[in-house]
C-alpha atoms as a PDB file:
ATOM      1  CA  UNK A   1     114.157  81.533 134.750  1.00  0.00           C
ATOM      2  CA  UNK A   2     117.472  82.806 136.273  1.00  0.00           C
ATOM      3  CA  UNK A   3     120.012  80.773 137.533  1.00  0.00           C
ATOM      4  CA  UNK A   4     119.318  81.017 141.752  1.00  0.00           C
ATOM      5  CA  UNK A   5     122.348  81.718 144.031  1.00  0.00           C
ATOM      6  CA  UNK A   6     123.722  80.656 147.402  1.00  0.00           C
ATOM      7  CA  UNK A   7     125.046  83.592 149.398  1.00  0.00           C
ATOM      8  CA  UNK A   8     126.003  84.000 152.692  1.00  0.00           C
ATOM      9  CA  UNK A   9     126.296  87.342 154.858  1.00  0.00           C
ATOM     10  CA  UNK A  10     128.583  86.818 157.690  1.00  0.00           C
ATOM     11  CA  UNK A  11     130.593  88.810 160.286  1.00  0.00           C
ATOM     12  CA  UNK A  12     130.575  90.606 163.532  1.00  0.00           C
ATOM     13  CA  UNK A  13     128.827  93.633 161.941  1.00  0.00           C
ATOM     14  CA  UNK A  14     125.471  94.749 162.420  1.00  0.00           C
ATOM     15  CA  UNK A  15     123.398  94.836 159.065  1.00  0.00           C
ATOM     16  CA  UNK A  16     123.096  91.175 158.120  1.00  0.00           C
ATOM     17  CA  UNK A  17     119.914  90.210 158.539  1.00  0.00           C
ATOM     18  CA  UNK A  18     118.489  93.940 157.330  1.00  0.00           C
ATOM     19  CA  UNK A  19     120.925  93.160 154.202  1.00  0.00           C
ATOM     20  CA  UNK A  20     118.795  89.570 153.507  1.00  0.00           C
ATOM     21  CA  UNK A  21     115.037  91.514 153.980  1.00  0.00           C
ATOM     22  CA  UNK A  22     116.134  94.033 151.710  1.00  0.00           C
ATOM     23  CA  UNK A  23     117.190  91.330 149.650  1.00  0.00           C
ATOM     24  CA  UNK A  24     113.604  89.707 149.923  1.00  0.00           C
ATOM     25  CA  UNK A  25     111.863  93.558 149.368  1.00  0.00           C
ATOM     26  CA  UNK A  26     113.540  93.309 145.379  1.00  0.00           C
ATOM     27  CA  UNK A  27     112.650  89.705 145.034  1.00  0.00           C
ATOM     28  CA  UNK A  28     109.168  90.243 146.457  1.00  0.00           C
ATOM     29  CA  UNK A  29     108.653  93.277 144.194  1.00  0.00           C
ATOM     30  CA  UNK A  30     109.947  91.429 141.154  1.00  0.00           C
ATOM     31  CA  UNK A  31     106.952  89.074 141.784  1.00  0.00           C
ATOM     32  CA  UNK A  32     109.002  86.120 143.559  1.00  0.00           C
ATOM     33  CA  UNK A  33     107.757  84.175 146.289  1.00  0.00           C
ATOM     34  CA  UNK A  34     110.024  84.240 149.535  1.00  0.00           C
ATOM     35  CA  UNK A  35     110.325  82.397 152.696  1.00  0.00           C
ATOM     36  CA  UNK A  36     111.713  83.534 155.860  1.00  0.00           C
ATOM     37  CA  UNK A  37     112.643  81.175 158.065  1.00  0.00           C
ATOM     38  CA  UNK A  38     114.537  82.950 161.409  1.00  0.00           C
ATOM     39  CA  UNK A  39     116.486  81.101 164.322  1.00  0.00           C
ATOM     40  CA  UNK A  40     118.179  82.160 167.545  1.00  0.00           C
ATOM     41  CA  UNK A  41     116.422  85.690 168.065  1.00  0.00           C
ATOM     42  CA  UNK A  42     114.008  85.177 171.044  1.00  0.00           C
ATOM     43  CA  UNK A  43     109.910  86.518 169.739  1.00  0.00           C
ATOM     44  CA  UNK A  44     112.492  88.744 166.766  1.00  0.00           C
ATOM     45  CA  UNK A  45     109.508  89.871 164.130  1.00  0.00           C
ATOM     46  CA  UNK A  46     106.890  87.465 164.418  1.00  0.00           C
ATOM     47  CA  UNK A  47     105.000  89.480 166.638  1.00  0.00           C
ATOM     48  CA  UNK A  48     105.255  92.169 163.986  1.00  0.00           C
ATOM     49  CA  UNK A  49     101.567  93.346 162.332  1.00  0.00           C
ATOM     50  CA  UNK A  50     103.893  94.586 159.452  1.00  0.00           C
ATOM     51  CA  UNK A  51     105.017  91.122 158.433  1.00  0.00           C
ATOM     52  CA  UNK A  52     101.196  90.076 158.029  1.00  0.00           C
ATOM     53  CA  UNK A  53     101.004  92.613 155.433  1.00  0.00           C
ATOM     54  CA  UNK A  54     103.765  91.512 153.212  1.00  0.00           C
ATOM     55  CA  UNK A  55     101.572  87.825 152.302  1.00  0.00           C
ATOM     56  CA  UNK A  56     101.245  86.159 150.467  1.00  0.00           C
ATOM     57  CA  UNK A  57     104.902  87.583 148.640  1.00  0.00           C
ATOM     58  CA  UNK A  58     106.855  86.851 151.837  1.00  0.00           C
ATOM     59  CA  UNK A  59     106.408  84.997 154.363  1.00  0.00           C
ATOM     60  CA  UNK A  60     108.290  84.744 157.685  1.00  0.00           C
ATOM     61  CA  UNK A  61     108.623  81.741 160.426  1.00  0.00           C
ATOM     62  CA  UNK A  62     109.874  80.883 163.660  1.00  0.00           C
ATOM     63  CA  UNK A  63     109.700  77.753 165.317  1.00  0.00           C
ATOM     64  CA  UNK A  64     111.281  78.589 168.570  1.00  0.00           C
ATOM     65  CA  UNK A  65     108.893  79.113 170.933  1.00  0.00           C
ATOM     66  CA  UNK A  66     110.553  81.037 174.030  1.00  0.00           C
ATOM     67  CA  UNK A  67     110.112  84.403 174.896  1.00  0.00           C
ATOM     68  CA  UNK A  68     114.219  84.808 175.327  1.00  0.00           C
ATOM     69  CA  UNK A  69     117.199  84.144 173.190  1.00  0.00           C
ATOM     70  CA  UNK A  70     118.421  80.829 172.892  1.00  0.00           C
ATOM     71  CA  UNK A  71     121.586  81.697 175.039  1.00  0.00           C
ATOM     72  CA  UNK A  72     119.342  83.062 178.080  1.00  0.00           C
ATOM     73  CA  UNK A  73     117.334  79.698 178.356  1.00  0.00           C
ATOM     74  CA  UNK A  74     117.848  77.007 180.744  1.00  0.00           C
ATOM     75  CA  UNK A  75     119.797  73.992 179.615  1.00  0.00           C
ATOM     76  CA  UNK A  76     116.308  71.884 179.149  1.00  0.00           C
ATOM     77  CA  UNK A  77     114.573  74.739 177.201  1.00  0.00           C
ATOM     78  CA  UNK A  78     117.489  74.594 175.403  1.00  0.00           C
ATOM     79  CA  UNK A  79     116.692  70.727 174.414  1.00  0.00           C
ATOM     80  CA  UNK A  80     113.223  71.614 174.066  1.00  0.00           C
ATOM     81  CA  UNK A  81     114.259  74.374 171.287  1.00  0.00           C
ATOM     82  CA  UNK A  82     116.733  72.637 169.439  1.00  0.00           C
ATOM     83  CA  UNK A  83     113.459  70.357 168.893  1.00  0.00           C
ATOM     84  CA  UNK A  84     111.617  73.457 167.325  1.00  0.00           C
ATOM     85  CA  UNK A  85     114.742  74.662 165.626  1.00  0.00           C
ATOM     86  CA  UNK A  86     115.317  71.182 163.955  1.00  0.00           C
ATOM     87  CA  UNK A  87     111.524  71.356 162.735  1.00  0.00           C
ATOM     88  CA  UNK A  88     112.322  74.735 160.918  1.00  0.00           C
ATOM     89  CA  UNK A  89     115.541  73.012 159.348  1.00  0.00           C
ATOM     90  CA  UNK A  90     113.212  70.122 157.940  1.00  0.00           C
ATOM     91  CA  UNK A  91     110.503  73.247 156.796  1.00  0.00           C
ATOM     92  CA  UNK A  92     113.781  74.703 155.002  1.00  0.00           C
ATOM     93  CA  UNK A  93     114.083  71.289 153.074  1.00  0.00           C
ATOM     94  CA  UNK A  94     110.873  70.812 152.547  1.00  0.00           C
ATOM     95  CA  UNK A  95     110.212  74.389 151.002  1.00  0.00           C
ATOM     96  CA  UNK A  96     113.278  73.951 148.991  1.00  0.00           C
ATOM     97  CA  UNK A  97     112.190  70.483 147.677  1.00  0.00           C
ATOM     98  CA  UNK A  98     108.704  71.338 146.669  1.00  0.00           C
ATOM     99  CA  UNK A  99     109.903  74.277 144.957  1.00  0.00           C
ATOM    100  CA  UNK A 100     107.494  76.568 147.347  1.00  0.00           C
ATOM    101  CA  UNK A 101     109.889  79.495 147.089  1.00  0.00           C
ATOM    102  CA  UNK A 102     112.221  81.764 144.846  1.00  0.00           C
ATOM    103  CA  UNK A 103     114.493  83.189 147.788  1.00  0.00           C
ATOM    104  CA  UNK A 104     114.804  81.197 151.029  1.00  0.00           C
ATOM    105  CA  UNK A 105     116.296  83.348 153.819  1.00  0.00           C
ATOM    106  CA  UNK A 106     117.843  81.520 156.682  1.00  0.00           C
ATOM    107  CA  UNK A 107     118.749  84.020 158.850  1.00  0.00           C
ATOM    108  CA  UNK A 108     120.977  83.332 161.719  1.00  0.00           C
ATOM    109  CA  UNK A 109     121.182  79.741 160.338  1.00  0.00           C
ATOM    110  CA  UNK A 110     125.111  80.033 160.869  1.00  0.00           C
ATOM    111  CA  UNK A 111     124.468  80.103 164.312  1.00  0.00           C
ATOM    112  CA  UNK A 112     123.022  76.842 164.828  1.00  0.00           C
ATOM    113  CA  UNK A 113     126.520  75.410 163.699  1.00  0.00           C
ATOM    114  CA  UNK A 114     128.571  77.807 166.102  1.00  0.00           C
ATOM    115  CA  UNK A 115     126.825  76.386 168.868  1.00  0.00           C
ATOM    116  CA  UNK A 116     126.958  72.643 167.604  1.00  0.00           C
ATOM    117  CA  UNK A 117     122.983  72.359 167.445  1.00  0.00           C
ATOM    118  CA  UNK A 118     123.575  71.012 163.794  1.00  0.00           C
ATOM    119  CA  UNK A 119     126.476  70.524 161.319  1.00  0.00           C
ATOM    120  CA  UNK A 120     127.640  71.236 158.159  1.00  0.00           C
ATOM    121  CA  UNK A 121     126.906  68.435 156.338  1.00  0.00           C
ATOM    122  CA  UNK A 122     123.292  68.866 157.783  1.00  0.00           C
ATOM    123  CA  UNK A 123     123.166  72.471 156.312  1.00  0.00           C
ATOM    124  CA  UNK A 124     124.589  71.044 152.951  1.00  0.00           C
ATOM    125  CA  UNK A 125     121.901  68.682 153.083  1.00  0.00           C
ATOM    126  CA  UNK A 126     119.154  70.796 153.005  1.00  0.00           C
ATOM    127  CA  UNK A 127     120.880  73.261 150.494  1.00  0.00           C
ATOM    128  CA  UNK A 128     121.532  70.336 148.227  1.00  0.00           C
ATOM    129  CA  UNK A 129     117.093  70.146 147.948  1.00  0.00           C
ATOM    130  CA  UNK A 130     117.238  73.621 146.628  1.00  0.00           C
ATOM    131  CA  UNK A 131     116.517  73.678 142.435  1.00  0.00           C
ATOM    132  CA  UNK A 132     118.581  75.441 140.614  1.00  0.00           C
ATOM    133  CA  UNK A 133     116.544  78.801 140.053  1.00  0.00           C
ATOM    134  CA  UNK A 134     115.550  79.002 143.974  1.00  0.00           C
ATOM    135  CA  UNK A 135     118.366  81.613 145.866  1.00  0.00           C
ATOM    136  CA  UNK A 136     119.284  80.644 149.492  1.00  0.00           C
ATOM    137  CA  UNK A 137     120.570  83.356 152.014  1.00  0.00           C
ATOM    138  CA  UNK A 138     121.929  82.155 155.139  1.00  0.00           C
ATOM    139  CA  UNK A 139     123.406  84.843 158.108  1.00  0.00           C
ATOM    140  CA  UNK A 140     125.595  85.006 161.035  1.00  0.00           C
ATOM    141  CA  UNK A 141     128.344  85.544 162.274  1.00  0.00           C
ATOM    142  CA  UNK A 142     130.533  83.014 162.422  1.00  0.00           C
ATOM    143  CA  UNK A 143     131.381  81.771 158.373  1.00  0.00           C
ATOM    144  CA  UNK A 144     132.117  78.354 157.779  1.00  0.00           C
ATOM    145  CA  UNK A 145     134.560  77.550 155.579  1.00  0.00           C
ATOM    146  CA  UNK A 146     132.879  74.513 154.116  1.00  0.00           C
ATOM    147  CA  UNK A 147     129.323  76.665 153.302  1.00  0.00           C
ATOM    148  CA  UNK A 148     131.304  79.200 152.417  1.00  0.00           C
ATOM    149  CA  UNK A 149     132.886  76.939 149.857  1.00  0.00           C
ATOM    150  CA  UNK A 150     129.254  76.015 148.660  1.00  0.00           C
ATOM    151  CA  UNK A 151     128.519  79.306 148.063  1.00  0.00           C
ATOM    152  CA  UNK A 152     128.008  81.502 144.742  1.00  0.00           C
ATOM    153  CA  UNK A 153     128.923  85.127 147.262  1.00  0.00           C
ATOM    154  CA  UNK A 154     130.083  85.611 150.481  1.00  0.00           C
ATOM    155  CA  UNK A 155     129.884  89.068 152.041  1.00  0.00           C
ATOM    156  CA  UNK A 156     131.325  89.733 155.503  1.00  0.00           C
ATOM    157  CA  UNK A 157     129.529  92.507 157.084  1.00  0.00           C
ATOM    158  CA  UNK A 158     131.567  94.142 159.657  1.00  0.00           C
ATOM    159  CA  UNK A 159     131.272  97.583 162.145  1.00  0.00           C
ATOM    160  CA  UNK A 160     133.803  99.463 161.749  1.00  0.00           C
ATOM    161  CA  UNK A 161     133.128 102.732 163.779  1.00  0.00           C
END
């Protein structure tokens, strides 16, 4: 099997997150298995009939709850979703450790450390379960020099017109 990657797109560019579904398209039509796991977007695809029909090749979570994005909520649904966003973090580790996927997409997952709801060293936790033939993509916008230092390619996306 080939050797799995961790790559991170980053930047204040539109495109990321399209970027790692195309990415999961090729793997899923190679015959990989991928997980989506998404954070920070408010309802983003899940309510999406289209997603449905992409299982059992890829599926897609969300563990927020709320209606809104993350920065619209009150400070206590704030608590109360850093609670659901933490449960995604421990699906992440737990996908990567049972080996349940080929590509792992964790998009927006560089927002949770912009906005101090986890750390680095939690994010290098979980990417530390991953085997060596499962890929990880992670977006957002801020990079972080210490994941970016963990990862295999970095690509900054940015907007320039």
């Amino acid at each position: 099997m080939e050797q799995g990657k961790v790559c991170v797109f980053g930047g204040d560019g539109h495109g990321k997150s399209p970027a790692a579904l195309g990415r999961a398209l090729q793997a899923a039509s190679a015959g990989q298995r991928v997980v989506i796991i998404q954070f920070m977007k408010g309802r983003g695809l899940e309510e999406s009939s289209f997603l449905k029909r992409l299982e059992p090749e890829i599926k897609f979570f969300r563990f927020e709850k709320a209606e809104n994005d993350f920065s619209r909520l009150s400070e206590e649904n704030q608590r109360e979703e850093i609670e659901n966003i933490k449960n995604g973090l421990n699906y992440a580790r737990k996908v990567l450790y049972t080996g349940e996927c080929d590509l792992l997409i964790l998009d927006e997952v560089l927002g949770l450390l912009d906005r101090d709801i986890i750390k680095s060293g939690e994010l290098q936790e979980i990417l530390s379960a991953r085997s060596k033939e499962t890929t990880i993509i992670m977006t957002g916008i801020q990079l972080d020099d210490t994941i970016c230092m963990l990862a295999d390619e970095v690509s900054r996306i940015e907007t320039l017109k």
